[in-house]
C-alpha atoms as a PDB file:
ATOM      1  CA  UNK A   1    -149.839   3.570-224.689  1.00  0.00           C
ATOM      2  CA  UNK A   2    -149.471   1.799-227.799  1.00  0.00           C
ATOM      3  CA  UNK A   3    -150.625   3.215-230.974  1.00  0.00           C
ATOM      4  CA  UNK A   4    -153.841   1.846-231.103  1.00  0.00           C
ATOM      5  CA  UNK A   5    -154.433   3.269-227.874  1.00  0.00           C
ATOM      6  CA  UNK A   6    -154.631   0.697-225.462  1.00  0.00           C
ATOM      7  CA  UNK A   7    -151.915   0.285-223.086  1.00  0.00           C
ATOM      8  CA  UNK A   8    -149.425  -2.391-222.776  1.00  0.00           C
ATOM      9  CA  UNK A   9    -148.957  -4.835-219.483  1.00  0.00           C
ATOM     10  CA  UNK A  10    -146.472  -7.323-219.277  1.00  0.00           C
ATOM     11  CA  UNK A  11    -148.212 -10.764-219.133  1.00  0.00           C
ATOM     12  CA  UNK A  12    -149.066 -12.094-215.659  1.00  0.00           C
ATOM     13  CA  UNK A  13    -146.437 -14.432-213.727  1.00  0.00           C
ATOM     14  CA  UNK A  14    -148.264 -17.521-212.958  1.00  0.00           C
ATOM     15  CA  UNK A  15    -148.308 -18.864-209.501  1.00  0.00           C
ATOM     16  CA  UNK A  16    -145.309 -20.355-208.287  1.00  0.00           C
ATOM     17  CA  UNK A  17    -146.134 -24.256-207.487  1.00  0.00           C
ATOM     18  CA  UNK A  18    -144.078 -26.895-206.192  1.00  0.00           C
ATOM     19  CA  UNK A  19    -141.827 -29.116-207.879  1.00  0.00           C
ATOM     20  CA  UNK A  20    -143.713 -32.397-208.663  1.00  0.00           C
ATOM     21  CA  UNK A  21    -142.361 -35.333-206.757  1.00  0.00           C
ATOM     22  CA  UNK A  22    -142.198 -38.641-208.489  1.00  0.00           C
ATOM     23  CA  UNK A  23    -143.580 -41.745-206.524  1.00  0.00           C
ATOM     24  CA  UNK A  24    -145.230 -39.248-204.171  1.00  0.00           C
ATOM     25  CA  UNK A  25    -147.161 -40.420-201.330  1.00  0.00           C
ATOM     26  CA  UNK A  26    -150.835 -39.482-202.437  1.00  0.00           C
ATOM     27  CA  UNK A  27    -153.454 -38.886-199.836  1.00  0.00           C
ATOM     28  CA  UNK A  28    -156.506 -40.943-201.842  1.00  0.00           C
ATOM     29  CA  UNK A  29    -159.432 -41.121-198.688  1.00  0.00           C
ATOM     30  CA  UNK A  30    -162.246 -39.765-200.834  1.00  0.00           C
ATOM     31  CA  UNK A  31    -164.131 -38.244-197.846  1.00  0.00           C
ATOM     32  CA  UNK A  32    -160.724 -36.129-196.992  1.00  0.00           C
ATOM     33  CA  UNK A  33    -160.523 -35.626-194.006  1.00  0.00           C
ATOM     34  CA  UNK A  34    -164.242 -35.612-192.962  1.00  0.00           C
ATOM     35  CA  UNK A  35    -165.852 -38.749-191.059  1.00  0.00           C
ATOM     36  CA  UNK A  36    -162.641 -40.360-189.543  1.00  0.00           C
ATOM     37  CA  UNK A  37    -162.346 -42.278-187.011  1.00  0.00           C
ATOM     38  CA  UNK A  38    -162.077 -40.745-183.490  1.00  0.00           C
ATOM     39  CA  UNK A  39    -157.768 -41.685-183.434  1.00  0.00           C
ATOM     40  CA  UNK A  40    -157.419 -40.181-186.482  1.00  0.00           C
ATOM     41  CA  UNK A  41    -159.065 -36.959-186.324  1.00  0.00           C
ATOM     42  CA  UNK A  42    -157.932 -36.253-182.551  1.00  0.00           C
ATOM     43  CA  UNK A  43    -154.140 -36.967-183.984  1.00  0.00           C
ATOM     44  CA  UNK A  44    -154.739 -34.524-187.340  1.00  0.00           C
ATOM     45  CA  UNK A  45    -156.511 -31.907-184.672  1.00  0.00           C
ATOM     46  CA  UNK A  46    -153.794 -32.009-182.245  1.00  0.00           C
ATOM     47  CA  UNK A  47    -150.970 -31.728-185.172  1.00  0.00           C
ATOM     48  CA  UNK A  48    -152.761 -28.498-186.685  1.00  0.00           C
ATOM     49  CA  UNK A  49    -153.952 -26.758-183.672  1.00  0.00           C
ATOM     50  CA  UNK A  50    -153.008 -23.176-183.830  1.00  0.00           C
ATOM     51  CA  UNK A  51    -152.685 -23.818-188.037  1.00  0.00           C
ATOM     52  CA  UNK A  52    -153.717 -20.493-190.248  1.00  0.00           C
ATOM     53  CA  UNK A  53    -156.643 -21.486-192.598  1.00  0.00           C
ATOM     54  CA  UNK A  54    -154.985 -20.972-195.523  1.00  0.00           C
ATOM     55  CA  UNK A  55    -151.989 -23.420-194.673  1.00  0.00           C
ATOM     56  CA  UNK A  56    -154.218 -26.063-193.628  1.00  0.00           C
ATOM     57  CA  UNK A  57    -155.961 -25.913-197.571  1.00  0.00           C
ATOM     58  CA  UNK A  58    -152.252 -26.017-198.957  1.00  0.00           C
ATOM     59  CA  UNK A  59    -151.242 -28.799-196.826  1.00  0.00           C
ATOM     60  CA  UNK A  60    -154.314 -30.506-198.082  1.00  0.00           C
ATOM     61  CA  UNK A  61    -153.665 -29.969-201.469  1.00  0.00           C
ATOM     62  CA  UNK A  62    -149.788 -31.464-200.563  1.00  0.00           C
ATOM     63  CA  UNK A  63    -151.465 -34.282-199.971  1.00  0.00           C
ATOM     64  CA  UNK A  64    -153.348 -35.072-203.075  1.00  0.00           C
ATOM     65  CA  UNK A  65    -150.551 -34.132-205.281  1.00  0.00           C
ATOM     66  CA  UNK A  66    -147.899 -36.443-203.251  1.00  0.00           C
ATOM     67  CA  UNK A  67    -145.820 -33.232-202.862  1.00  0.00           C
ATOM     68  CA  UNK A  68    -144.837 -35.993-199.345  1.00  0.00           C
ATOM     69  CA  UNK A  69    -141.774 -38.025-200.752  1.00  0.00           C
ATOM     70  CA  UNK A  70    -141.498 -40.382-197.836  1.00  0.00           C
ATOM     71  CA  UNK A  71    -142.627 -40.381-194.224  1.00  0.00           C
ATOM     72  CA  UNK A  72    -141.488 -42.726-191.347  1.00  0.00           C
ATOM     73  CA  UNK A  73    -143.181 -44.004-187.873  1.00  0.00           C
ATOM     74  CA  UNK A  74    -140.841 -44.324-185.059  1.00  0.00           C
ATOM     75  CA  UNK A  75    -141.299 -44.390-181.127  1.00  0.00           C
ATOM     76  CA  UNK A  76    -141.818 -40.967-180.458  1.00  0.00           C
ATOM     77  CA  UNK A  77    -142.034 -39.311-183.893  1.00  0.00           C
ATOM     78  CA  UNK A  78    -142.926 -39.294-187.561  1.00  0.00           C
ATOM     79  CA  UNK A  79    -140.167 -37.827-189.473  1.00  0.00           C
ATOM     80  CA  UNK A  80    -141.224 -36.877-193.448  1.00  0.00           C
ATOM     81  CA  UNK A  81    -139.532 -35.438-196.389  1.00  0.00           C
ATOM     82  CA  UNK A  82    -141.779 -32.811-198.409  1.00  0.00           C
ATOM     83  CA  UNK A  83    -141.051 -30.823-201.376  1.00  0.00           C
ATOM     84  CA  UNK A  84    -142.378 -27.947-201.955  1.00  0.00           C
ATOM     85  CA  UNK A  85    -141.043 -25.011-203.952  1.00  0.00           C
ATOM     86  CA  UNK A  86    -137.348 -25.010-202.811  1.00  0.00           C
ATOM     87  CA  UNK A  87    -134.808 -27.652-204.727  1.00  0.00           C
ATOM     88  CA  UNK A  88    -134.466 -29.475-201.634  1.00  0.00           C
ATOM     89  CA  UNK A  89    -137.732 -31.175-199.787  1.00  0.00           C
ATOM     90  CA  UNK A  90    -137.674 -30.105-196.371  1.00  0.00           C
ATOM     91  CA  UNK A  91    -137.762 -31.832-193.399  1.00  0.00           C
ATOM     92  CA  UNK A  92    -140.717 -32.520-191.348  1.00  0.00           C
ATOM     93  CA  UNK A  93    -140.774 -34.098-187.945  1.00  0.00           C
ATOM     94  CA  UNK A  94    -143.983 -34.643-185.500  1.00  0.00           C
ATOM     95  CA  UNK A  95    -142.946 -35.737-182.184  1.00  0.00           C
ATOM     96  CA  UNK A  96    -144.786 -37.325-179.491  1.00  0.00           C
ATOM     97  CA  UNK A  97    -143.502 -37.691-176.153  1.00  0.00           C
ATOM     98  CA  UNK A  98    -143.145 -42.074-176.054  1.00  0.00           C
ATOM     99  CA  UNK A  99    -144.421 -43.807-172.960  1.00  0.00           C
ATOM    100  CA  UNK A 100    -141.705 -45.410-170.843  1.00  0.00           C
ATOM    101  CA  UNK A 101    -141.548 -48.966-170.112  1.00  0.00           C
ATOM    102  CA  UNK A 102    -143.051 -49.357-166.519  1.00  0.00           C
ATOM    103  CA  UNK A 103    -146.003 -47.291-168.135  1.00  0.00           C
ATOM    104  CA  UNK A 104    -146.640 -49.132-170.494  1.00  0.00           C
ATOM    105  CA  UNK A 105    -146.851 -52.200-168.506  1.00  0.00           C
ATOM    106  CA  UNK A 106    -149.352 -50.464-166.578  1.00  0.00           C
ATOM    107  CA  UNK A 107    -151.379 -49.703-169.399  1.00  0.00           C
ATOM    108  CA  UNK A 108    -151.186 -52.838-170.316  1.00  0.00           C
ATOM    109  CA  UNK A 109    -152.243 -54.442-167.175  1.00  0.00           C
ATOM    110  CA  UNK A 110    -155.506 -52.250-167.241  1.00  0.00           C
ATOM    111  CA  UNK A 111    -156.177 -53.351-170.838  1.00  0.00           C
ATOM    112  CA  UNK A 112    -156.336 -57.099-170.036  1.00  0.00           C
ATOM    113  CA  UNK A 113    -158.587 -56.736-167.455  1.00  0.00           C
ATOM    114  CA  UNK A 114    -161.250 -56.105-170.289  1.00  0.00           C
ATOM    115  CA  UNK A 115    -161.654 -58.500-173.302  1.00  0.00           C
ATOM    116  CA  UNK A 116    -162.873 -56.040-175.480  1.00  0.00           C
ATOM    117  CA  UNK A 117    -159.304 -54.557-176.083  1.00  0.00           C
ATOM    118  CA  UNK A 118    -157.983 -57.296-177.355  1.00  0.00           C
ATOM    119  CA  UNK A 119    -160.762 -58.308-179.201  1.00  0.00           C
ATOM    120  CA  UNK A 120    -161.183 -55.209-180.837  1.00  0.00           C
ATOM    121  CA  UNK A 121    -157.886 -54.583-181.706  1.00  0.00           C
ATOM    122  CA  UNK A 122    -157.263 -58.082-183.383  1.00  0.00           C
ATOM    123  CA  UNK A 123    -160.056 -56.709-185.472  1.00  0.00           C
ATOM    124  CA  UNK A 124    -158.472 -53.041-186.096  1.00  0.00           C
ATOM    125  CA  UNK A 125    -161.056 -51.224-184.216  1.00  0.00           C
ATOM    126  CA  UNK A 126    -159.762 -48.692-181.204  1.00  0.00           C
ATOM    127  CA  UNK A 127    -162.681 -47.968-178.727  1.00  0.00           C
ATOM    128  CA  UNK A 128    -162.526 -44.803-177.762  1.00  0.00           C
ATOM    129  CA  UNK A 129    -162.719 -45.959-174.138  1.00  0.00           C
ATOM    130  CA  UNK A 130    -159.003 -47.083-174.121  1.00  0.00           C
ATOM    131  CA  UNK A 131    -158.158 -43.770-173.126  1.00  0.00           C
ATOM    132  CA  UNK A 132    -159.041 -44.497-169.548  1.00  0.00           C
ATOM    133  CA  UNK A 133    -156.193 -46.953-169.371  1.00  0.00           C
ATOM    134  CA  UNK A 134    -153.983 -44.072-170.480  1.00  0.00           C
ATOM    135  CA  UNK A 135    -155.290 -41.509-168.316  1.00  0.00           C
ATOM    136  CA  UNK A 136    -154.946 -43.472-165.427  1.00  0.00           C
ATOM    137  CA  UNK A 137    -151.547 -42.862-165.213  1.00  0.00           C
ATOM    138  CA  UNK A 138    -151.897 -39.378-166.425  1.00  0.00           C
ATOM    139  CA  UNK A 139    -150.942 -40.145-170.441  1.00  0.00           C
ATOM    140  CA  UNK A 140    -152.753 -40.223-173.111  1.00  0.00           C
ATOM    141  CA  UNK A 141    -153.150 -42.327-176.671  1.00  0.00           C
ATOM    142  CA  UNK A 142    -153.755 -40.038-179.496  1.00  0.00           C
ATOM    143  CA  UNK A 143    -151.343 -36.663-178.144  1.00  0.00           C
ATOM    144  CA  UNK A 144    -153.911 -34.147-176.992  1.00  0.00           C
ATOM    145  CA  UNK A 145    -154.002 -31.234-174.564  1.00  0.00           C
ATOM    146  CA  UNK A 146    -151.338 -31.967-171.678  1.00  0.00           C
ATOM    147  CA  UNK A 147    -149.761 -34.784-173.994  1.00  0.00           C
ATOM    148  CA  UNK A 148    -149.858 -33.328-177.155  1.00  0.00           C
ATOM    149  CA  UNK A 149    -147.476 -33.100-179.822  1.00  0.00           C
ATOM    150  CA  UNK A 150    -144.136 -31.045-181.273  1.00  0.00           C
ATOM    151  CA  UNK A 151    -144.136 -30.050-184.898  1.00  0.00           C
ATOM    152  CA  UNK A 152    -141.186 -29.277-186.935  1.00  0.00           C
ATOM    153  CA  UNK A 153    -140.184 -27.686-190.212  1.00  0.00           C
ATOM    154  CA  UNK A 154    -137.496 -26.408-192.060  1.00  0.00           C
ATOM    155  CA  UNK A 155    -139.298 -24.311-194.409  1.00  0.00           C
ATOM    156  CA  UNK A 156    -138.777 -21.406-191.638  1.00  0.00           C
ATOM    157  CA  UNK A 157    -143.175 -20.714-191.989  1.00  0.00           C
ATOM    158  CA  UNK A 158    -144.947 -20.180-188.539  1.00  0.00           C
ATOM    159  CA  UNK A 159    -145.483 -23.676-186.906  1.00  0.00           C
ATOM    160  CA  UNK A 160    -147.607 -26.216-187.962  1.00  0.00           C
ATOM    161  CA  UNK A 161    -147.054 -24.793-191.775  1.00  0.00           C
ATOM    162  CA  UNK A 162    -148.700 -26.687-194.961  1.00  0.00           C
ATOM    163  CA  UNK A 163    -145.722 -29.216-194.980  1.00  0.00           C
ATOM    164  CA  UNK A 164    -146.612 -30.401-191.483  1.00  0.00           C
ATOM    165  CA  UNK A 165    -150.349 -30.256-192.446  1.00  0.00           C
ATOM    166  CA  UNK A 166    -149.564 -32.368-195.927  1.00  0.00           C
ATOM    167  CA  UNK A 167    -148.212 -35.496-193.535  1.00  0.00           C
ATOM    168  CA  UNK A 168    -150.624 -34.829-190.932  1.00  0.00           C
ATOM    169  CA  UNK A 169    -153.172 -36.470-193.398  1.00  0.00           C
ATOM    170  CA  UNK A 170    -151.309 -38.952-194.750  1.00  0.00           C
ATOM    171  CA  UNK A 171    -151.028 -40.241-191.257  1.00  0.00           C
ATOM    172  CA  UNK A 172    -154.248 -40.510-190.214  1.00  0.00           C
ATOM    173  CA  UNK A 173    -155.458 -42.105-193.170  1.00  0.00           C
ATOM    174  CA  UNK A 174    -152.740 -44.637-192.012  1.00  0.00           C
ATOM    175  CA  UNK A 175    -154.239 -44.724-189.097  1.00  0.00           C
ATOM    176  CA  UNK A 176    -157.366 -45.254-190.065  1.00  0.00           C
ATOM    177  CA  UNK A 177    -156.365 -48.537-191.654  1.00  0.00           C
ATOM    178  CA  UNK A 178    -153.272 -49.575-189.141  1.00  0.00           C
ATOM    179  CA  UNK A 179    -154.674 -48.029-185.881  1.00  0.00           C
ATOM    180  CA  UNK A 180    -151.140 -49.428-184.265  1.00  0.00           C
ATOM    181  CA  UNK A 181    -149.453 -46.815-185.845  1.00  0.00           C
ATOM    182  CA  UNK A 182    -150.529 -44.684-182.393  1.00  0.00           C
ATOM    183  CA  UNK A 183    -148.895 -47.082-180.385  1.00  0.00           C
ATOM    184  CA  UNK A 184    -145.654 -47.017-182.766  1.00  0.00           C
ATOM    185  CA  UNK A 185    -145.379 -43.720-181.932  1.00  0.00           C
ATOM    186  CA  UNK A 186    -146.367 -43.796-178.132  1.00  0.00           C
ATOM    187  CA  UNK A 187    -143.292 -46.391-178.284  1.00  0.00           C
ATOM    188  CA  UNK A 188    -144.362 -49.375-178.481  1.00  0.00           C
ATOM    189  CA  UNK A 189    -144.999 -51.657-182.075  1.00  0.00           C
ATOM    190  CA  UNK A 190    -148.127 -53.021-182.705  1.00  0.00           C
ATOM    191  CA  UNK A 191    -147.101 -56.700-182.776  1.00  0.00           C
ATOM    192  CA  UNK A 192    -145.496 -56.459-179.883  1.00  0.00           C
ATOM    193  CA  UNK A 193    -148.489 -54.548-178.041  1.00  0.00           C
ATOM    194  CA  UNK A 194    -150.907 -57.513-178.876  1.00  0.00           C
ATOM    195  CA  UNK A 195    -148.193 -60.318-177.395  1.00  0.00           C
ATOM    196  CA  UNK A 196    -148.075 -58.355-174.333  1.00  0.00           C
ATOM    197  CA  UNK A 197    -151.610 -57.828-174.202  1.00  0.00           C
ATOM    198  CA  UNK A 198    -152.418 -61.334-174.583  1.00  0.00           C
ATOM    199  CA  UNK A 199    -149.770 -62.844-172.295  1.00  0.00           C
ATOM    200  CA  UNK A 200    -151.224 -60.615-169.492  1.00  0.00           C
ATOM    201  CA  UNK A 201    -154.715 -62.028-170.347  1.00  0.00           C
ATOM    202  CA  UNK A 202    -152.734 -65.170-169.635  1.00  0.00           C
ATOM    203  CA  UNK A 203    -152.001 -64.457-166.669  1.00  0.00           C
ATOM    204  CA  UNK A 204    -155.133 -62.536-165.248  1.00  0.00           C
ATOM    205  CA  UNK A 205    -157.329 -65.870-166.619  1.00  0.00           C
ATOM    206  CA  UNK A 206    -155.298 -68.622-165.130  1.00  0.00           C
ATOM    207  CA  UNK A 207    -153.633 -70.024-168.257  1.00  0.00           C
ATOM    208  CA  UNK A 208    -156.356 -69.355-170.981  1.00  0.00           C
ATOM    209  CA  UNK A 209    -153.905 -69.259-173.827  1.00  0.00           C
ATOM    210  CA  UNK A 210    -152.242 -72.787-172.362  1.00  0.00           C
ATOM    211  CA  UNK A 211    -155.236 -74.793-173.964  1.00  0.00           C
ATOM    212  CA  UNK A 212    -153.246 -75.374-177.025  1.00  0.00           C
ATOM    213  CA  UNK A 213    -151.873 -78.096-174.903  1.00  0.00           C
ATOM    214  CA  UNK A 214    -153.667 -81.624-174.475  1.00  0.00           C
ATOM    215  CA  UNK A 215    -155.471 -82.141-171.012  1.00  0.00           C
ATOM    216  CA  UNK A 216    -153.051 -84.144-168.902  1.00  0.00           C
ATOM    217  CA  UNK A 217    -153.799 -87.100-167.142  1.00  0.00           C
ATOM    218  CA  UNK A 218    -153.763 -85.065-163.635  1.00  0.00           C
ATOM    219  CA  UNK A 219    -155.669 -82.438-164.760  1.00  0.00           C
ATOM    220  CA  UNK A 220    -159.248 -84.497-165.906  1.00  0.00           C
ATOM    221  CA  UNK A 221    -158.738 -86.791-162.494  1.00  0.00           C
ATOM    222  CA  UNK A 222    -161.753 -86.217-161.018  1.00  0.00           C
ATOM    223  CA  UNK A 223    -161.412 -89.466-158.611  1.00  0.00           C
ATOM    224  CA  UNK A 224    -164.285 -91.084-160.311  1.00  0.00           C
ATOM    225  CA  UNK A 225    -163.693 -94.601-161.703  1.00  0.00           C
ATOM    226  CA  UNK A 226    -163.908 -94.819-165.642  1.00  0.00           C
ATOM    227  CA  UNK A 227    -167.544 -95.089-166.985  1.00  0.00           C
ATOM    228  CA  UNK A 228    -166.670 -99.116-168.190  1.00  0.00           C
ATOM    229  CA  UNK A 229    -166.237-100.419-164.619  1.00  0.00           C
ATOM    230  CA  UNK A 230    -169.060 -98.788-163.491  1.00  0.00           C
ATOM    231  CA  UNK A 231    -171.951 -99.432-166.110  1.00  0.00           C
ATOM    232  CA  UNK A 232    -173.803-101.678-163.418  1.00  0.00           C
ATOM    233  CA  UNK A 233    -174.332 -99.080-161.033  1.00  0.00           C
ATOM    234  CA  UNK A 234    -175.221 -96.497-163.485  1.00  0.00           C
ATOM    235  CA  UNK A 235    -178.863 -96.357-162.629  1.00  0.00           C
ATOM    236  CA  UNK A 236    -178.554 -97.129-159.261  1.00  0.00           C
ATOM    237  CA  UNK A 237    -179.554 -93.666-156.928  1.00  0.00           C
ATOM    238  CA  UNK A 238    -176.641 -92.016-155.804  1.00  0.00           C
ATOM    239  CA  UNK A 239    -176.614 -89.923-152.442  1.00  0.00           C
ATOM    240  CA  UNK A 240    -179.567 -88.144-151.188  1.00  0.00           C
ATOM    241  CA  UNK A 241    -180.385 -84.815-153.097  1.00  0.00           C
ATOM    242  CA  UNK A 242    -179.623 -82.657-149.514  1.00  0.00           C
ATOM    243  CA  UNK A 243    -175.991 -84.540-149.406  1.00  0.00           C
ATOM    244  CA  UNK A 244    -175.633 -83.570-153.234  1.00  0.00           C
ATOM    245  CA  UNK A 245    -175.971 -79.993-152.938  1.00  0.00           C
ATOM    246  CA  UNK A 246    -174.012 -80.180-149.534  1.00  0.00           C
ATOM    247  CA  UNK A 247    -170.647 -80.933-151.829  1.00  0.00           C
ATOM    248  CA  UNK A 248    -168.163 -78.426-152.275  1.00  0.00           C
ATOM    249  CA  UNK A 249    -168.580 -76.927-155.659  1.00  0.00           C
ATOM    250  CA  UNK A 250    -166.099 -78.096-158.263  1.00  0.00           C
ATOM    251  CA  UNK A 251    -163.251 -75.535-158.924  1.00  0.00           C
ATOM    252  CA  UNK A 252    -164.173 -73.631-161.934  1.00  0.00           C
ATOM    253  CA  UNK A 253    -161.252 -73.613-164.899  1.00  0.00           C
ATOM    254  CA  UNK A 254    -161.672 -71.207-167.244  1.00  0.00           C
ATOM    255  CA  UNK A 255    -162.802 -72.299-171.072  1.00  0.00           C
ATOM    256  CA  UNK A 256    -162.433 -75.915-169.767  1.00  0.00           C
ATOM    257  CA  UNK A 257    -163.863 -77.313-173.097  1.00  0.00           C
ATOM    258  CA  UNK A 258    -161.258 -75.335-175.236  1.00  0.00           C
ATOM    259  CA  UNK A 259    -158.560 -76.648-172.424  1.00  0.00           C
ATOM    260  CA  UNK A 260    -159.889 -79.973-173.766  1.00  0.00           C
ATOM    261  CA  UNK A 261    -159.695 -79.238-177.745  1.00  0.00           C
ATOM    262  CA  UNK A 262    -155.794 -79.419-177.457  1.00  0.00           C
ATOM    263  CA  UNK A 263    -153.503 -78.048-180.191  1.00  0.00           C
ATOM    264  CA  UNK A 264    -155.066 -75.161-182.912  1.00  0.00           C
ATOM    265  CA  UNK A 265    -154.361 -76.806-186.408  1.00  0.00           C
ATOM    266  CA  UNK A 266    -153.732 -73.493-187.621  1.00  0.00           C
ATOM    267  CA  UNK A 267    -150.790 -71.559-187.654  1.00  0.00           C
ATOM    268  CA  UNK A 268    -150.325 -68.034-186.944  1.00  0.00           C
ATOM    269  CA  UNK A 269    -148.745 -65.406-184.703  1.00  0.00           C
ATOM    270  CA  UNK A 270    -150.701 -65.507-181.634  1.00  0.00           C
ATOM    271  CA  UNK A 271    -152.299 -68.762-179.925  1.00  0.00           C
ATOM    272  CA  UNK A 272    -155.582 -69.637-181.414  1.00  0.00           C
ATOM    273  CA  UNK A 273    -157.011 -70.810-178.658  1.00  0.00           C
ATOM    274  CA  UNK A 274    -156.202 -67.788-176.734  1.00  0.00           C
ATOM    275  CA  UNK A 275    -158.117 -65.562-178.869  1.00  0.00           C
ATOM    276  CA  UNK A 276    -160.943 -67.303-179.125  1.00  0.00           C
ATOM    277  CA  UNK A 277    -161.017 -67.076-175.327  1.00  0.00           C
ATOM    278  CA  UNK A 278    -160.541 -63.525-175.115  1.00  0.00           C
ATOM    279  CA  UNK A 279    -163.700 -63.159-177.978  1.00  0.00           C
ATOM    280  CA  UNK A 280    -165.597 -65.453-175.609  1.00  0.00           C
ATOM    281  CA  UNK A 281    -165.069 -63.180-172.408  1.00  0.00           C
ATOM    282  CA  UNK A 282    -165.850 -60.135-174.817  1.00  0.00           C
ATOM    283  CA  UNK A 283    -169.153 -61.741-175.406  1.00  0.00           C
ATOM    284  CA  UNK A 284    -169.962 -62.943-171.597  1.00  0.00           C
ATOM    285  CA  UNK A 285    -169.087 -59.109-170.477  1.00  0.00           C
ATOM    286  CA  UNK A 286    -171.515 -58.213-173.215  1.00  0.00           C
ATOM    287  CA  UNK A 287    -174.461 -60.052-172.756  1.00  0.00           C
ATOM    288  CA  UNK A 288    -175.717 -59.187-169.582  1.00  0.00           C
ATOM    289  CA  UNK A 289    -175.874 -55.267-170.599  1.00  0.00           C
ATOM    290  CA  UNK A 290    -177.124 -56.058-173.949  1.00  0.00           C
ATOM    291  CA  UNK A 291    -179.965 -58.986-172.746  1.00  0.00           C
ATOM    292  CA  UNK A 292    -182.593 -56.788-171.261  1.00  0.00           C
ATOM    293  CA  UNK A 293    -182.528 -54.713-174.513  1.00  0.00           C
ATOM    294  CA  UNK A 294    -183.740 -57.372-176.659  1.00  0.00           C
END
């Protein structure tokens, strides 16, 4: 007691926080985590399932403050360096088990029997239906239950701790954006998922993406003379209406009249012409389900 009667208390200890990073990787999505898309909130639920409440808030407030110093995407994992109250950050990994090659291919083959993949993805958007191609082979997109995901941490807190929480976020809202970055880490790059996609479209349409080149000579014979040698006879009847129908049907080619447009003027990674065929299918699959609605 002192002498004025009032006893003495040493001053509170404030909370210990962590060191400050500089250049910190800041999560900045104004909604946090709320209203993502479905990708990115099945990949932060399956990181944090099993999380204690009060790690998940911490790992949110990470985030903000850029306590993450760096992350990295690679097939199969995202390995991050956080710092928290330690001199050293500690290490972070997230691991996802990547899909082999011959899986893959499958996938991809199930893909580019719809147009709306591609289509979609040229756009950024993931439909959620995609999964089918994944669980057809028994795999999945986004890790979930039976395909989920590893987390690691230094920090030696139960598992997933605030660290793993902190790039958790920062990922999805990467996600959000880049929707690839799943693929990245299912082991296969983005750029090189849309090639593959669209060279098996090439294949399943006949060609499509070969109407950058000009329309040979052989390929608009029809054995009809040229219109010039025949302008006398061209309103003279031709065969009966019965014989008419009675002709084999012409062999359909698909998107003859962008076959015909030869070369895209415009540059770019993927062929021009190719896309626009794979919108065009995405439309024709969409209209007959959509007509009646109207």
């Amino acid at each position: 007691m002192s002498a004025e009667g009032f006893e003495l208390r040493p001053p509170q200890r404030k909370l210990e926080q962590p060191r400050r990073v500089r250049h910190g990787i800041k999560f900045r999505r104004k909604l946090g985590l709320d209203d993502l898309p479905w990708h990115a909130a099945a990949f932060v639920a399956a990181c944090e399932e099993g999380i204690r409440p009060d790690a998940k808030v911490l790992g949110m407030e990470y985030a903000l403050a850029g306590q993450v110093a760096n992350y990295v995407v690679t097939p199969g994992a995202v390995e991050a360096s956080v710092q928290g109250r330690g001199v050293k950050p500690y290490q972070v990994r997230i691991a996802a088990r990547p899909l082999s090659r011959e899986d893959w291919d499958k996938v991809i083959e199930r893909m580019a029997s719809e147009a709306v993949f591609a289509a979609r993805l040229l756009t950024g958007e993931v439909p959620e239906s995609i999964e089918d191609c994944f669980r057809a082979i028994g795999r999945r997109l986004v890790p979930g239950e039976g395909d989920g995901v590893h987390t690691q941490c230094d920090c030696g807190l139960p598992q997933p701790c605030k660290h793993v929480a902190a790039v958790a976020a920062l990922v999805a809202e990467r996600i959000e954006v880049d929707p690839v970055v799943l693929f990245q880490l299912r082991g296969l790059e983005g750029e090189r998922l849309l090639e593959k996609l669209q060279e098996q479209r090439t294949l399943q349409t006949s060609g499509v993406s070969q109407a950058h080149a000009a329309a040979t000579e052989d390929e608009s014979d029809s054995g009809l003379q040229p219109l010039e040698l025949c302008a006398s006879d061209f309103w003279r009847p031709g065969a009966p209406l019965d014989e008419a129908l009675a002709m084999p049907a012409p062999e359909h080619v698909p998107h003859a009249l962008l076959r015909r447009m030869g070369p895209s003027p415009m540059g770019g990674k993927f062929p021009m012409v190719g896309l626009m065929a794979s919108i065009y299918d995405s439309i024709r699959a969409r209209a007959p389900r959509e007509g009646g609605q109207a």
